[in-house]
Protein backbone atom coordinates (compact mmCIF):
# COMPACT_ATOMS: atom_id res chain seq x y z
CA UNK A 1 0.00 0.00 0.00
CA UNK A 2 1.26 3.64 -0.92
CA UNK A 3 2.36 6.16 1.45
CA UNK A 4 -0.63 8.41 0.21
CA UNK A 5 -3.28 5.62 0.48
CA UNK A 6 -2.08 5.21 4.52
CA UNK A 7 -2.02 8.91 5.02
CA UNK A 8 -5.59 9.19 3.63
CA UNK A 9 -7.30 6.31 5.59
CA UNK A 10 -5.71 7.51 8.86
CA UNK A 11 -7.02 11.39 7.82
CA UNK A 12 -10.58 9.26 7.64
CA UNK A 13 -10.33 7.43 10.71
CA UNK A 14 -9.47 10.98 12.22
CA UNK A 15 -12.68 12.71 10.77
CA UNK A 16 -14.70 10.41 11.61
CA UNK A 17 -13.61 10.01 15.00
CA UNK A 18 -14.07 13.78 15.26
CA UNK A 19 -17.13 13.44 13.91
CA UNK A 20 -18.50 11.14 16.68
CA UNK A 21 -17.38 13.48 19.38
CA UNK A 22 -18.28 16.49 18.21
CA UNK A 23 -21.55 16.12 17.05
CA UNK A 24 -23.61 14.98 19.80
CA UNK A 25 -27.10 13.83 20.01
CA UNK A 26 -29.08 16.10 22.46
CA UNK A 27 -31.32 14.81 25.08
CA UNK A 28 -34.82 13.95 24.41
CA UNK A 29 -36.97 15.53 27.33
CA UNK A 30 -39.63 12.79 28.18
CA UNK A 31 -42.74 13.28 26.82
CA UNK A 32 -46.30 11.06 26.48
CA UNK A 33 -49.32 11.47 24.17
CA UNK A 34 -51.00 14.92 23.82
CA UNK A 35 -48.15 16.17 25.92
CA UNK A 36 -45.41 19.18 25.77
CA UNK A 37 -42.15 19.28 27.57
CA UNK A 38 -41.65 22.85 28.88
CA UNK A 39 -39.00 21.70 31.76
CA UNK A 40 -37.54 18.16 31.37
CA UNK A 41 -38.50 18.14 35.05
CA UNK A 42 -42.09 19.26 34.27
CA UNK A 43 -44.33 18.20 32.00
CA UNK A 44 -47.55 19.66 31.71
CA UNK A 45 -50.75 17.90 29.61
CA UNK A 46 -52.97 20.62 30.15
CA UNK A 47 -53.32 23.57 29.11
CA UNK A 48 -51.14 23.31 26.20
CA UNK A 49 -49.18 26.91 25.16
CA UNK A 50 -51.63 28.99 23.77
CA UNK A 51 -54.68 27.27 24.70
CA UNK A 52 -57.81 29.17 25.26
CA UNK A 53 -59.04 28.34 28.90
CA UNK A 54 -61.41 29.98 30.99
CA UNK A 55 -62.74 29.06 34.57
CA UNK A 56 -62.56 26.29 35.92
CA UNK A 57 -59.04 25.17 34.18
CA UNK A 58 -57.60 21.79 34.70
CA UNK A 59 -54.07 22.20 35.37
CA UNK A 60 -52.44 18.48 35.08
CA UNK A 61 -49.36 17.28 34.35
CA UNK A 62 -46.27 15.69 36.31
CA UNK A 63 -43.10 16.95 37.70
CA UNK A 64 -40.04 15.25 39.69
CA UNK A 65 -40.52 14.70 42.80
CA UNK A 66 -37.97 17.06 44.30
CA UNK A 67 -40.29 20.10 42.51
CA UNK A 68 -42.54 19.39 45.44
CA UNK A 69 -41.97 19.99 49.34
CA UNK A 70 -44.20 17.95 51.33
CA UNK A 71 -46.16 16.90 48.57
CA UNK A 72 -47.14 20.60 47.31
CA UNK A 73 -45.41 22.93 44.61
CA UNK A 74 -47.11 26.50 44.14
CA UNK A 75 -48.97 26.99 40.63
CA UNK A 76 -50.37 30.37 39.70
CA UNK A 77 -52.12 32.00 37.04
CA UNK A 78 -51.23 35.51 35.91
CA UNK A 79 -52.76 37.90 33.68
CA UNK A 80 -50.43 39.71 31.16
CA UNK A 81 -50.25 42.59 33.29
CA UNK A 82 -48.55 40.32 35.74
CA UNK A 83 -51.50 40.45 38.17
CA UNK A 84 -52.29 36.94 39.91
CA UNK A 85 -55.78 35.67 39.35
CA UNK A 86 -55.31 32.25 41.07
CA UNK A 87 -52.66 31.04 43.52
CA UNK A 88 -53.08 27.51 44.60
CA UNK A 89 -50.35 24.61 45.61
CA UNK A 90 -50.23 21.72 43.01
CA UNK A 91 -50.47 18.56 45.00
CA UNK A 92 -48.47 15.34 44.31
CA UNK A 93 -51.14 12.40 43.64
CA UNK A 94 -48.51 9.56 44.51
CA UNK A 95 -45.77 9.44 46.74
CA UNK A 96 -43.55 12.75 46.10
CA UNK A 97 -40.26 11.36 47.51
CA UNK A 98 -38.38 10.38 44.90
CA UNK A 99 -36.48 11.28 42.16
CA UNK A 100 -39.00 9.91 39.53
CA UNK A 101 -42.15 12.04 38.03
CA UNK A 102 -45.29 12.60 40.05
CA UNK A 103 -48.44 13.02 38.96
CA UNK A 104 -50.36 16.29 39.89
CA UNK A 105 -54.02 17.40 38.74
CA UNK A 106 -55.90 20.41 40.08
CA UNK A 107 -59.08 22.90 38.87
CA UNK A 108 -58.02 26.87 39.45
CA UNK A 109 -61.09 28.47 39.54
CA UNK A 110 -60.60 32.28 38.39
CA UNK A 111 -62.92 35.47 37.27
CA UNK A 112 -61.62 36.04 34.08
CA UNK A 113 -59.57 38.88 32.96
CA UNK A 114 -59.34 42.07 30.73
CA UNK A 115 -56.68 41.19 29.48
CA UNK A 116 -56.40 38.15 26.52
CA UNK A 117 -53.36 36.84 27.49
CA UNK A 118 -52.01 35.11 30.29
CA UNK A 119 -50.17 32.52 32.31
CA UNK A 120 -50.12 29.26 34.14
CA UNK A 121 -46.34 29.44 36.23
CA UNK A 122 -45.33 26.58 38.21
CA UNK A 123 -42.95 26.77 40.39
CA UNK A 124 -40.21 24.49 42.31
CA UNK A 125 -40.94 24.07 45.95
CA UNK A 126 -38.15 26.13 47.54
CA UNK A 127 -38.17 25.94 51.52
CA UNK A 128 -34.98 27.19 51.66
CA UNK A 129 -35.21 30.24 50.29
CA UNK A 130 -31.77 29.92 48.40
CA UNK A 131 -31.95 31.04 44.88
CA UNK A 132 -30.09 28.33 43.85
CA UNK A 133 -32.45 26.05 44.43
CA UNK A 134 -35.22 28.41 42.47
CA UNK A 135 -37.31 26.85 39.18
CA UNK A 136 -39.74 27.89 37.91
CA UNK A 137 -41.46 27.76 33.68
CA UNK A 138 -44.23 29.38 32.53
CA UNK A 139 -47.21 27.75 29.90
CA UNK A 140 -48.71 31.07 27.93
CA UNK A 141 -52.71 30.84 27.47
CA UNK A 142 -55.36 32.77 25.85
CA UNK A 143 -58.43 33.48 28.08
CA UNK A 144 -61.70 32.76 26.30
């Protein structure tokens, strides 16, 4: 075999070597049927971004079970001018003490708004207070 014909199989192996570790597959968040990621802690089935709710409106979905602190994570509903129109805790429906996804599913019963816009915000159970240990996402709406 030539000297070229080595040089250009090891420049292959190389590439493609390179290749492997440089492009990288990203993580698929979990998801299930007629369901949206927004966290790959959370995931929420209802509402969906941009649905049109109105009151009452089924907020259900599952999150890891470190979101929750004694079985309870806070979920809210906002207006677009930032104005709260429900504030209720989500409660775990299983055993929150684990690392694995619980299930939560609650009504927030709300007058509806001026405003068109909106959103559901669940938050991460913080005790602690430390804003390290903050998380929080956000599904938009539409209030019908």
């Amino acid at each position: 075999m030539s000297k070229t014909k080595v040089l250009q199989i090891i420049a292959i192996i190389i590439l493609a070597v390179l290749v492997l570790f440089v492009i990288k597959k990203k993580p698929v968040a979990p998801t299930s049927n007629n369901s949206i990621v927004v966290n790959p802690d959370v995931i929420v089935d209802l509402p969906q971004p941009n649905d049109l709710v109105t009151s009452p409106m089924t907020v259900k979905g599952r999150a890891r079970g470190n979101w929750y602190f004694e079985a309870t994570m806070p979920g809210k509903l906002k207006d677009s001018l930032g104005n709260i129109l429900v504030q209720q805790p989500l409660h775990a429906i299983t055993d929150w003490m684990t690392t694995n996804y619980v299930d939560f599913n609650e009504t927030f019963v709300f007058t509806l708004p001026a405003t068109q816009y909106g959103t559901l915000e669940i938050d991460k159970d913080n005790p602690s207070g430390e804003p390290i240990n903050d998380a929080s996402f956000t599904v938009p709406v539409k209030f019908w």
